[in-house]
N, C-alpha and C. Protein backbone atom coordinates (compact mmCIF):
# COMPACT_ATOMS: atom_id res chain seq x y z
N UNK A 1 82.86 125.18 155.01
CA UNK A 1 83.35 125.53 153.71
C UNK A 1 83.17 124.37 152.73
N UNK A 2 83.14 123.04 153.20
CA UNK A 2 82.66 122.65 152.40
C UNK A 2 81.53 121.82 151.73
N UNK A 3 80.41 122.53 152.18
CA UNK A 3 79.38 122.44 152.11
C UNK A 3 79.15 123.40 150.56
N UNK A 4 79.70 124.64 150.60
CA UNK A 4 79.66 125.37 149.57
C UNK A 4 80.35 125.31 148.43
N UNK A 5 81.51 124.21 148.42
CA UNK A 5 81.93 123.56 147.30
C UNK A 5 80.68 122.92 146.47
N UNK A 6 79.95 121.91 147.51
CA UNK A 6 79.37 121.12 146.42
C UNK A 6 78.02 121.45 145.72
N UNK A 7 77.69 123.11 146.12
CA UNK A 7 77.18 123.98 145.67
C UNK A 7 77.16 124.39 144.17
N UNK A 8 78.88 125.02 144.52
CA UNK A 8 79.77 125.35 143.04
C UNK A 8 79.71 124.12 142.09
N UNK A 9 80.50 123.04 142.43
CA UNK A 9 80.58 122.24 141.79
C UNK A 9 79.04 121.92 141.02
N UNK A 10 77.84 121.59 141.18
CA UNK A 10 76.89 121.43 141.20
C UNK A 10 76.33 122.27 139.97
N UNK A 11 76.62 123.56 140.60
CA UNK A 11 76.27 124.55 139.81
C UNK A 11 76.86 124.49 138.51
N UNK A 12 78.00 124.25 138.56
CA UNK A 12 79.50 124.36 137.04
C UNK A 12 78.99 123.54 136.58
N UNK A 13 78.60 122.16 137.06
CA UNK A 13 78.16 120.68 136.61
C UNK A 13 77.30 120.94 135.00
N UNK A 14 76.09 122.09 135.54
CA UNK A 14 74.70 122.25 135.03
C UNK A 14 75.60 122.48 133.71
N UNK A 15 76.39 123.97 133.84
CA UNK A 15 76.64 124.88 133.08
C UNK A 15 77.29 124.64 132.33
N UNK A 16 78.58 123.27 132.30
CA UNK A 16 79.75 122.84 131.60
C UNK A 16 79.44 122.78 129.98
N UNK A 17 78.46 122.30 129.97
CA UNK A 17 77.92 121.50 128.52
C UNK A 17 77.60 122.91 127.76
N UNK A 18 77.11 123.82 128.38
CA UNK A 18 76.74 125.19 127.37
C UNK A 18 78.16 125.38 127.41
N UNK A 19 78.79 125.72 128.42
CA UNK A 19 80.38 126.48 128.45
C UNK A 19 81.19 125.93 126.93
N UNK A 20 81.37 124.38 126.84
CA UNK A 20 81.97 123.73 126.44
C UNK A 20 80.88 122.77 125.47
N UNK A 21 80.03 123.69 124.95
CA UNK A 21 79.38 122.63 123.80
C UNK A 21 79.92 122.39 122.49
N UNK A 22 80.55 122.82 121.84
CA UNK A 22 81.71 122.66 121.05
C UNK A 22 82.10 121.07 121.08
N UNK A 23 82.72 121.37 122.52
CA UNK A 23 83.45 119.76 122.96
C UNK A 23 83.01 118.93 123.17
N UNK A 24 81.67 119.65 123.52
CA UNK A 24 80.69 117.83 124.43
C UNK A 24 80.17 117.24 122.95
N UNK A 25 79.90 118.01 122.07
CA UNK A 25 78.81 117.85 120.94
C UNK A 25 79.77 116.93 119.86
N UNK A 26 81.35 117.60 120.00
CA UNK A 26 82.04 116.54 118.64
C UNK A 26 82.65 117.56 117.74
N UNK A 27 81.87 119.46 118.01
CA UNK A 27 82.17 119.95 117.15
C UNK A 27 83.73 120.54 116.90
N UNK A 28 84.05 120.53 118.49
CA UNK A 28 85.91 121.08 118.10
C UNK A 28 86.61 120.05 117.26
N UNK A 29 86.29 118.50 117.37
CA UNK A 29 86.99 117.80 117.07
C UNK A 29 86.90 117.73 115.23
N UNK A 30 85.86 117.79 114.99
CA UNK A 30 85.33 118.41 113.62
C UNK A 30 86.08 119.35 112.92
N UNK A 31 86.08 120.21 113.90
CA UNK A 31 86.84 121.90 113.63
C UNK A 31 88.93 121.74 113.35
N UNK A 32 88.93 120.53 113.97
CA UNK A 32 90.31 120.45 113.73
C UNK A 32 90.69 119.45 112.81
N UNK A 33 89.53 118.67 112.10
CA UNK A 33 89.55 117.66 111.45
C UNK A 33 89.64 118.36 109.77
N UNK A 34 88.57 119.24 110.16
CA UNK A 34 88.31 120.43 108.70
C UNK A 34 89.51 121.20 108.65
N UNK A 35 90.06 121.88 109.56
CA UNK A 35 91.41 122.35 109.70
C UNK A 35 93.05 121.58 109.40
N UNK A 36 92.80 120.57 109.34
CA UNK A 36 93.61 119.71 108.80
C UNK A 36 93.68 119.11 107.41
N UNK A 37 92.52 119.02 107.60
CA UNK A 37 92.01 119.05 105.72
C UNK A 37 92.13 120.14 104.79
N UNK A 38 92.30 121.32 105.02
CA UNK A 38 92.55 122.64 104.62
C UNK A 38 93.89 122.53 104.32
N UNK A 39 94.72 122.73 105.74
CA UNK A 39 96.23 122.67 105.02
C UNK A 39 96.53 121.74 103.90
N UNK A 40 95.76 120.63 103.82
CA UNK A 40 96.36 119.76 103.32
C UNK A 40 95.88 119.87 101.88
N UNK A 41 94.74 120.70 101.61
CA UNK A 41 93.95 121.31 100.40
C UNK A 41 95.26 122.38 99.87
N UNK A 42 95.86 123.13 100.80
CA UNK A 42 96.12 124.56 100.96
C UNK A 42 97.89 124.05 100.02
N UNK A 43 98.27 122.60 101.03
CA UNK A 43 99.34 122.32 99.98
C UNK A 43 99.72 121.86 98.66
N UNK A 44 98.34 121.40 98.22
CA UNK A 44 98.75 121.06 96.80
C UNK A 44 97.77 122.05 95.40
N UNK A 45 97.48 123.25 96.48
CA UNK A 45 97.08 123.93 95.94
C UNK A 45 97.50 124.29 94.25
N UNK A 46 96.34 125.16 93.53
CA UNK A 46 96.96 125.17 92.12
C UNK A 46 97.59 126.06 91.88
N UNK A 47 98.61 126.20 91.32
CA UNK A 47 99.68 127.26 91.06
C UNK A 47 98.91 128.49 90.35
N UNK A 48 99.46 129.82 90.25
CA UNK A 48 98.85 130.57 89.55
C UNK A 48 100.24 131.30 88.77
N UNK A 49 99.53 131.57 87.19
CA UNK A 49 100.17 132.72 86.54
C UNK A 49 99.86 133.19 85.35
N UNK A 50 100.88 134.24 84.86
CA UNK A 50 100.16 134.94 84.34
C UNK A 50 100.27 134.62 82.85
N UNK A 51 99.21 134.78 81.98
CA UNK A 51 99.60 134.32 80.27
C UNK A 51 100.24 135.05 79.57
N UNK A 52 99.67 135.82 78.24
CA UNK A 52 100.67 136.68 77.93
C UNK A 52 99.26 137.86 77.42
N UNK A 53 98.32 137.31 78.36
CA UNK A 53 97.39 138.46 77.69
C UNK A 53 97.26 139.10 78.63
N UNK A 54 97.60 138.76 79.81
CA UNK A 54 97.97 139.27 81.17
C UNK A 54 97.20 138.69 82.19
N UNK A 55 95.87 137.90 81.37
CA UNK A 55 94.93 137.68 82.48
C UNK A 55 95.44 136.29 83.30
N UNK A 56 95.36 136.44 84.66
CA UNK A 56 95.44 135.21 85.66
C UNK A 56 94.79 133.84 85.09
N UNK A 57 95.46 133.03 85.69
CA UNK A 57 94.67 131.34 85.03
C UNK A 57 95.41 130.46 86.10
N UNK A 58 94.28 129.70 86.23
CA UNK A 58 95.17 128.48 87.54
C UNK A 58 95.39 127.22 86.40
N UNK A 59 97.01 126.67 86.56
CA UNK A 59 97.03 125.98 86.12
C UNK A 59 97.91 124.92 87.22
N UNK A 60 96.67 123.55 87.06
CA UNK A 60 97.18 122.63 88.32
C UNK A 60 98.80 121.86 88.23
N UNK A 61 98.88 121.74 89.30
CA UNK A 61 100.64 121.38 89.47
C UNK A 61 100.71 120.29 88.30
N UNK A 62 101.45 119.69 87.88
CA UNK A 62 101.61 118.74 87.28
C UNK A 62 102.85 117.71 87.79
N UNK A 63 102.46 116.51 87.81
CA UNK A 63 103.64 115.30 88.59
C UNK A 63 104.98 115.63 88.26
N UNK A 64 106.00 115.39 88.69
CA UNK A 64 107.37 115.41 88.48
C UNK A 64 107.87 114.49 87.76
N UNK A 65 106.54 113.10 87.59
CA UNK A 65 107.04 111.90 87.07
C UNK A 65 107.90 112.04 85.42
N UNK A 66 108.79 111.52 84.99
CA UNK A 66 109.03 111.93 83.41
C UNK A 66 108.72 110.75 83.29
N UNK A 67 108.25 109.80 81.65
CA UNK A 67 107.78 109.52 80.76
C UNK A 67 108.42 108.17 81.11
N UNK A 68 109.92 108.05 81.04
CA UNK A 68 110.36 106.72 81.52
C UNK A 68 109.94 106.18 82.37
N UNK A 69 109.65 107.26 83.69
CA UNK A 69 109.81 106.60 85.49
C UNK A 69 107.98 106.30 85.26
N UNK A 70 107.32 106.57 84.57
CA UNK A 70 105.83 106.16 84.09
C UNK A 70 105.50 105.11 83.64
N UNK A 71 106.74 105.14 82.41
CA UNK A 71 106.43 103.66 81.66
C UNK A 71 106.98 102.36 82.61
N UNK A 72 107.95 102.99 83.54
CA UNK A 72 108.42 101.86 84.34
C UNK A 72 107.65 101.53 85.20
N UNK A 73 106.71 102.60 86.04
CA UNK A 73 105.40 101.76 86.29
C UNK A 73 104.65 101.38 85.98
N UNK A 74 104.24 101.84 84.91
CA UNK A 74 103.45 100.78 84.20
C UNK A 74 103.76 99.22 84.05
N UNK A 75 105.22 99.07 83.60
CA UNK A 75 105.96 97.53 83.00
C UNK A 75 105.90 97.01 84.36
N UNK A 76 105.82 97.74 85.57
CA UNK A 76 106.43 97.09 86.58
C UNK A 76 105.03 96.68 87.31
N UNK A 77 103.97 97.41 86.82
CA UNK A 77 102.20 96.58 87.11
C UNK A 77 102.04 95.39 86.47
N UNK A 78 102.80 95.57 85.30
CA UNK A 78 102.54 94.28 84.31
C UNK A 78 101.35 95.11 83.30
N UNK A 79 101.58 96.14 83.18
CA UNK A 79 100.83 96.92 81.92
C UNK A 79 101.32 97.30 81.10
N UNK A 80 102.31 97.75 80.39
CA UNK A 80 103.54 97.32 79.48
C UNK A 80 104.19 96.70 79.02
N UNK A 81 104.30 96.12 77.91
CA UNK A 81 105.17 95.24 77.07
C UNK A 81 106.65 95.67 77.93
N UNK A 82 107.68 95.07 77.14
CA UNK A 82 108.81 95.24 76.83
C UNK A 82 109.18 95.61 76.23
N UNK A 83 108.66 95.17 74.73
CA UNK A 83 108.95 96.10 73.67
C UNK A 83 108.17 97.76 74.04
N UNK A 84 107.14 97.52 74.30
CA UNK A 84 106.58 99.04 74.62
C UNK A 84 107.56 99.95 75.87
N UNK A 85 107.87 99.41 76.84
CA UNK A 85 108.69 100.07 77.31
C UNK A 85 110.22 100.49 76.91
N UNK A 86 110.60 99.79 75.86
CA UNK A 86 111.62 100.07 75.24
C UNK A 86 111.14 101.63 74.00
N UNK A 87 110.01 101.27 73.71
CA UNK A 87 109.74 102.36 72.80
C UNK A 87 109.42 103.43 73.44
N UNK A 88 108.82 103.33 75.23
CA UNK A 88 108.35 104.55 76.19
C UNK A 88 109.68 105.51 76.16
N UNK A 89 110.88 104.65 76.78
CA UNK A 89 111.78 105.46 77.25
C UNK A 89 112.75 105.63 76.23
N UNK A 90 112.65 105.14 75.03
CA UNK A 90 113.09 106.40 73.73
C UNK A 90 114.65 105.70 73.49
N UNK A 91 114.79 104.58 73.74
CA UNK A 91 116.12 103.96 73.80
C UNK A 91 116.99 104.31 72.68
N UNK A 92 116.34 104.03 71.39
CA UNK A 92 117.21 104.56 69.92
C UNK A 92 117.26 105.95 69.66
N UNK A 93 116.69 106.73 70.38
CA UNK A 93 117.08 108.28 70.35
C UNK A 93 118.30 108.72 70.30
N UNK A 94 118.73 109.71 69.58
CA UNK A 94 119.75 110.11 69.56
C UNK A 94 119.83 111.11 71.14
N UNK A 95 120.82 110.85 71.98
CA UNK A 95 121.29 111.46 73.20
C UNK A 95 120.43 110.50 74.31
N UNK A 96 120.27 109.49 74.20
CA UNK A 96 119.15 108.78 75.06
C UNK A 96 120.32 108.78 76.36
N UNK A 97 119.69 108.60 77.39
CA UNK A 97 120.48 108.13 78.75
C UNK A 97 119.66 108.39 79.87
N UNK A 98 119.75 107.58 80.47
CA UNK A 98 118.52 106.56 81.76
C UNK A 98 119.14 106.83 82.88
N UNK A 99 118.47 108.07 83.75
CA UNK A 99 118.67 107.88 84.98
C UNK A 99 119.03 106.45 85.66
N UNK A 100 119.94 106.94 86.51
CA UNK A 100 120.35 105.87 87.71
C UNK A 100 119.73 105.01 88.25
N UNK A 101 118.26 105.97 89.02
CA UNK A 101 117.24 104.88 89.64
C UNK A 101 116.66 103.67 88.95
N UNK A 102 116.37 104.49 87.17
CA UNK A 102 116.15 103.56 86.47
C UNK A 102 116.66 102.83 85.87
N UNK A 103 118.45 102.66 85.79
CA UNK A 103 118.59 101.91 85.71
C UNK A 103 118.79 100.37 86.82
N UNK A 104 118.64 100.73 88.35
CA UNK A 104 118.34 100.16 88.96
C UNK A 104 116.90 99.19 88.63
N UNK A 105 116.05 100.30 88.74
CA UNK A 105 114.69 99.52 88.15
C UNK A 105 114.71 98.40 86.89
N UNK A 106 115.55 99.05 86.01
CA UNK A 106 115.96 97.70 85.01
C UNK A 106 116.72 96.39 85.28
N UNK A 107 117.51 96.67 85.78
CA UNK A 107 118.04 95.63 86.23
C UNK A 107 117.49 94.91 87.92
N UNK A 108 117.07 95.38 88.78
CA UNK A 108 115.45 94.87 89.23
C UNK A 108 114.73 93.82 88.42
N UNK A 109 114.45 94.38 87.13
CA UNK A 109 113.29 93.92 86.37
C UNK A 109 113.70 92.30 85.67
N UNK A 110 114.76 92.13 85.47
CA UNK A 110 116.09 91.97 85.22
C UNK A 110 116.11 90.69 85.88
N UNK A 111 116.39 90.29 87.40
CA UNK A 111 116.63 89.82 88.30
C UNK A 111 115.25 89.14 88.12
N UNK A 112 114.11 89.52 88.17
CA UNK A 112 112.86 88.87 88.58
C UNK A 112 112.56 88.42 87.36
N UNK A 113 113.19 88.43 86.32
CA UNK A 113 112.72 87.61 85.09
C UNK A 113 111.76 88.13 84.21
N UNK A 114 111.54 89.93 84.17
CA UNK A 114 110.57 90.31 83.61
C UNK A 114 110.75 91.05 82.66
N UNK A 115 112.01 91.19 82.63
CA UNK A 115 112.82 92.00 80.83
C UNK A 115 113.86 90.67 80.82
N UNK A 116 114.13 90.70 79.83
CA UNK A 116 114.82 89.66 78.83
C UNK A 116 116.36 90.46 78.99
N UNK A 117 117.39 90.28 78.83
CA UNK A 117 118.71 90.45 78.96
C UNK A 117 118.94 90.98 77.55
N UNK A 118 118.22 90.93 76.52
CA UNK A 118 118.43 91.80 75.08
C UNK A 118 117.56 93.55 75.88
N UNK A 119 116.79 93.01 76.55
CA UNK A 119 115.59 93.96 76.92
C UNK A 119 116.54 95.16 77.84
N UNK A 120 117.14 94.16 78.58
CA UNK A 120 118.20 95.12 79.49
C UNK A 120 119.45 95.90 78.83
N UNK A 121 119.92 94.78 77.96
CA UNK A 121 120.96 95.41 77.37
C UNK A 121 120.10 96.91 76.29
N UNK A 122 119.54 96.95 75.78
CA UNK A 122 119.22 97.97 74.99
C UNK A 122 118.97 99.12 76.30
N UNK A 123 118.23 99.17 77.32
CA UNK A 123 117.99 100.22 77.94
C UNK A 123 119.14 100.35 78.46
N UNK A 124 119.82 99.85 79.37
CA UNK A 124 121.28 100.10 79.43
C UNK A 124 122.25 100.80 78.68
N UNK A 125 121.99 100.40 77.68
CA UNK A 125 123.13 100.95 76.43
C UNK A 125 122.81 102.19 75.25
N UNK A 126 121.28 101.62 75.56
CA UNK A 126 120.82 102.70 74.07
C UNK A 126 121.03 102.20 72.70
C-alpha cells in the first residue's frame, strides 16, 4: 500500500499548480488586495441626491473640519499669522465661541510660545 501512495502523491504533485494556479501565480493574493481596496473605495464613497429638478448628482462628502479647526492647522504648521488666525476664527463676531478642543489648542499654542497672551486672550474671550 505504500507503494501506491507515492503514485498519488506524484500524480497530485504534477496537478497542484493547475488546481491551485491562482495561488501559485500571486493571483488570489492580488484578488484580496483589490478586494480590500474596494471596500475601502466603497467607504468613502460619494454621496448621492437629489436636486430640485429631480435629476441625481453625486456630490463628494465634504470634511467635517469647520474653518477654525483649519485655520488652527494651518497656525499650528506655521502657515498662519496670528493675526490671520484671529481673523480665521471670527473672534469679533457677534456670538463668537470656540470649541473646547480649540480652546485647548490655544492655549497649547500658548505654552509653546506661538500666540502671544493678547493672541490668547482675544480667542479665549472674543
Amino acid at each position: 500500500m505504500g507503494s501506491g501512495t507515492g503514485v498519488i502523491d506524484r500524480f497530485y504533485s504534477k496537478l497542484s499548480p493547475f488546481m491551485n494556479a491562482a495561488q501559485h501565480s500571486g493571483r488570489a493574493e492580488e484578488a484580496v488586495r483589490d478586494a480590500a481596496k474596494a471596500d475601502a473605495e466603497a467607504s468613502v464613497k460619494n454621496t448621492v441626491f437629489e436636486n430640485t429638478s429631480g435629476n441625481t448628482v453625486e456630490e463628494p462628502e465634504r470634511p467635517t473640519l469647520t474653518a477654525a479647526e483649519k485655520a488652527f492647522d494651518l497656525f499650528d504648521a506655521g502657515k498662519l499669522s496670528e493675526l490671520a488666525l484671529l481673523a480665521a476664527i471670527g473672534f469679533s463676531r457677534d456670538g463668537y465661541q470656540l470649541a473646547e478642543d480649540l480652546r485647548l489648542r490655544a492655549l497649547t499654542a500658548f505654552e509653546e510660545e506661538r500666540l502671544s497672551e493678547d493672541g490668547l486672550i482675544k480667542v479665549l474671550d472674543g
